[in-house]
Protein backbone atom coordinates (compact mmCIF):
# COMPACT_ATOMS: atom_id res chain seq x y z
CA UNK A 1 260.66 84.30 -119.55
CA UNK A 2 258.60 85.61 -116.52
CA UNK A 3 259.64 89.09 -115.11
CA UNK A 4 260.41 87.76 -111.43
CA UNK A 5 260.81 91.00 -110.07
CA UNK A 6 257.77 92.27 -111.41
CA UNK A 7 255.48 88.96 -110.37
CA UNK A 8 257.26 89.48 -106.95
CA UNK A 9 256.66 93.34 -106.27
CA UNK A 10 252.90 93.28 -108.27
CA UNK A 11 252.39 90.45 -105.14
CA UNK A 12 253.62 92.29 -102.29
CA UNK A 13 252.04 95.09 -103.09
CA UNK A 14 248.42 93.27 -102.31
CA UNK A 15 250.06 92.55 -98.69
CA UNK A 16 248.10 95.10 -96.53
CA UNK A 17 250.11 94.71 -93.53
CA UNK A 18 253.21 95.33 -95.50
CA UNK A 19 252.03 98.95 -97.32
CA UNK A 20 250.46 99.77 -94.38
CA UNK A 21 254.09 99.96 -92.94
CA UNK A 22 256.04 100.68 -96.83
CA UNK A 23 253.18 102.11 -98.79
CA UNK A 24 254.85 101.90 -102.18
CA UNK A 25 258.11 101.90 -101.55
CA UNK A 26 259.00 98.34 -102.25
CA UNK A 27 261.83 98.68 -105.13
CA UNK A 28 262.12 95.55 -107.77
CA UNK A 29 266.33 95.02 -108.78
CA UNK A 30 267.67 97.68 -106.44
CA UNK A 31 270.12 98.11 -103.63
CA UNK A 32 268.65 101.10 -102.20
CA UNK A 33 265.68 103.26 -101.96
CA UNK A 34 266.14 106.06 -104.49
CA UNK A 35 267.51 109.30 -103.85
CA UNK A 36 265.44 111.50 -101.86
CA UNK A 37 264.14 108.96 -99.66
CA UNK A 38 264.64 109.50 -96.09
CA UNK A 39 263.92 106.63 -93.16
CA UNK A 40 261.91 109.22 -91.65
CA UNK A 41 259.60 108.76 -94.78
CA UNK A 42 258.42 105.29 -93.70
CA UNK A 43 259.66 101.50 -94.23
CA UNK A 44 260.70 100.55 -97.74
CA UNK A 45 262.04 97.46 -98.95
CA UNK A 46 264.91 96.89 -101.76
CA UNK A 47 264.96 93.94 -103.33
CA UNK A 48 267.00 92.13 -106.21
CA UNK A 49 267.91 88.57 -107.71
CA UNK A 50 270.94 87.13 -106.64
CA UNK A 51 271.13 83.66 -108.40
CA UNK A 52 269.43 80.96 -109.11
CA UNK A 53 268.02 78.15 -111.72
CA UNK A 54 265.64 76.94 -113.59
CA UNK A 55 263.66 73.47 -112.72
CA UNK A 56 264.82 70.48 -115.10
CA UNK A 57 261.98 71.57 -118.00
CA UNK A 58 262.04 75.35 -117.08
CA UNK A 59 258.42 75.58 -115.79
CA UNK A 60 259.81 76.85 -112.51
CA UNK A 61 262.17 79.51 -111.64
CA UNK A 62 263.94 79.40 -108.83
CA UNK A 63 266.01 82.65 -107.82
CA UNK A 64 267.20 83.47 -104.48
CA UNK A 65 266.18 87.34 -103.72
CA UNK A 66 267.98 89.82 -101.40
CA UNK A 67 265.68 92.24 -99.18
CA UNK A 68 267.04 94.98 -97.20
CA UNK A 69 263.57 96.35 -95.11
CA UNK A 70 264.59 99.92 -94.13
CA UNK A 71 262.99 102.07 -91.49
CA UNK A 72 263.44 105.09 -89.37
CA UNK A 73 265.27 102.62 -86.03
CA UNK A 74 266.47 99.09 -85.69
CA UNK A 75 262.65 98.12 -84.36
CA UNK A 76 261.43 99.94 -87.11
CA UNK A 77 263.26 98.36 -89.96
CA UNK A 78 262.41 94.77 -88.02
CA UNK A 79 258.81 95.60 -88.24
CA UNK A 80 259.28 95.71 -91.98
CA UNK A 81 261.34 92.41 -92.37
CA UNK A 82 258.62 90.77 -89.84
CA UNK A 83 255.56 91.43 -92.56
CA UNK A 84 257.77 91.02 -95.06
CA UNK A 85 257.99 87.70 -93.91
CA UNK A 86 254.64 86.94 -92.81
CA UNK A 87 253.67 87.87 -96.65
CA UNK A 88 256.26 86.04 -98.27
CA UNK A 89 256.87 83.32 -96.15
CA UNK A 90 255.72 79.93 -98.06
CA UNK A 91 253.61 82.05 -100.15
CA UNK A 92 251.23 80.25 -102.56
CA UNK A 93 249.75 82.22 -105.77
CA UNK A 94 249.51 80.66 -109.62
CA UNK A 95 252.37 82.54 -109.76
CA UNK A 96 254.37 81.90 -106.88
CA UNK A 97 255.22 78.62 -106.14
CA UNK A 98 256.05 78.37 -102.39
CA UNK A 99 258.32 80.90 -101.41
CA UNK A 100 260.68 80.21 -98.32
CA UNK A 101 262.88 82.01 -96.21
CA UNK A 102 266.58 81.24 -96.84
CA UNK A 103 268.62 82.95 -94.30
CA UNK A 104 265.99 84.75 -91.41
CA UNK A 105 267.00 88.82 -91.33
CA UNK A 106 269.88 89.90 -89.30
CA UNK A 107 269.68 93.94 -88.46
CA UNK A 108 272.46 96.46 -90.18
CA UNK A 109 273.69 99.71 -91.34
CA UNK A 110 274.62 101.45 -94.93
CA UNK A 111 278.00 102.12 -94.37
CA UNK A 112 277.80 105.73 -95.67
CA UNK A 113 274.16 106.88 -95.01
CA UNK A 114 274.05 104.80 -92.05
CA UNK A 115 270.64 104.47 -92.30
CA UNK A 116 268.94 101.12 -90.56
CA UNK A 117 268.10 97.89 -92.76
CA UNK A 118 267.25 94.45 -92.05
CA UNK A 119 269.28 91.90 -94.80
CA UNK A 120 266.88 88.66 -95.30
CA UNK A 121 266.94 85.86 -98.59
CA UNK A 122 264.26 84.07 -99.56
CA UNK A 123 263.98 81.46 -102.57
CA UNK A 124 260.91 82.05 -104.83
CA UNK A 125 260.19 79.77 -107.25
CA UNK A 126 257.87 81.54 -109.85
CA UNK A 127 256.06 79.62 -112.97
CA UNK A 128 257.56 80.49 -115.94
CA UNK A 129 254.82 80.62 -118.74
């Protein structure tokens, strides 16, 4: 079975105007950045399955991910969801099979860091080899 998360970071990471804004800070299967990360660091991204199937022969996979874009203020973190999206939005790779936005980013706060994230879902159907 392919390692979504893996296929999914290994891509982003090529996305220059997303580490130009995270660097490496995009985290495959978590909630949150890890501890000692600050906002003040820079943008980082979070991401994690949350469901999802396989296509009718199981070529395809088809999990819906959760991304929280984090960053130093609200225009900050929506900086990060905005390349996020322009990277991942209906994304195309042998890998990759047309990624789309599910629900477009609405702006919040952890409730006991408080620090600034942007909550977005995209489907992204990856082959499965």
């Amino acid at each position: 079975m392919n390692n979504v998360s893996k296929t999914l970071r290994d891509y982003l990471l090529t996305k220059e105007g997303l580490t130009a804004l995270t660097g490496t800070r995009i985290y495959a299967e978590a909630n949150t950045p890890p501890a000692g990360y600050k906002p003040s660091d820079g943008g980082a991204i979070c991401f994690k399955a949350r469901g999802g199937r396989p296509d009718y022969v199981d070529v395809i996979l088809s999990p819906s991910m959760q991304f929280k874009c984090y960053g130093a203020t609200e225009l900050a973190a929506n900086l990060v969801y905005a390349a996020l999206y322009d990277a991942l939005h209906n994304a195309q790779t042998n890998a990759i099979r047309g990624a789309r936005c599910e629900i477009l980013g609405t702006t919040l706060a952890e409730p006991e860091a408080g620090w600034i994230f942007v909550l977005a879902f995209f489907r992204v159907p990856v082959a499965n080899p």
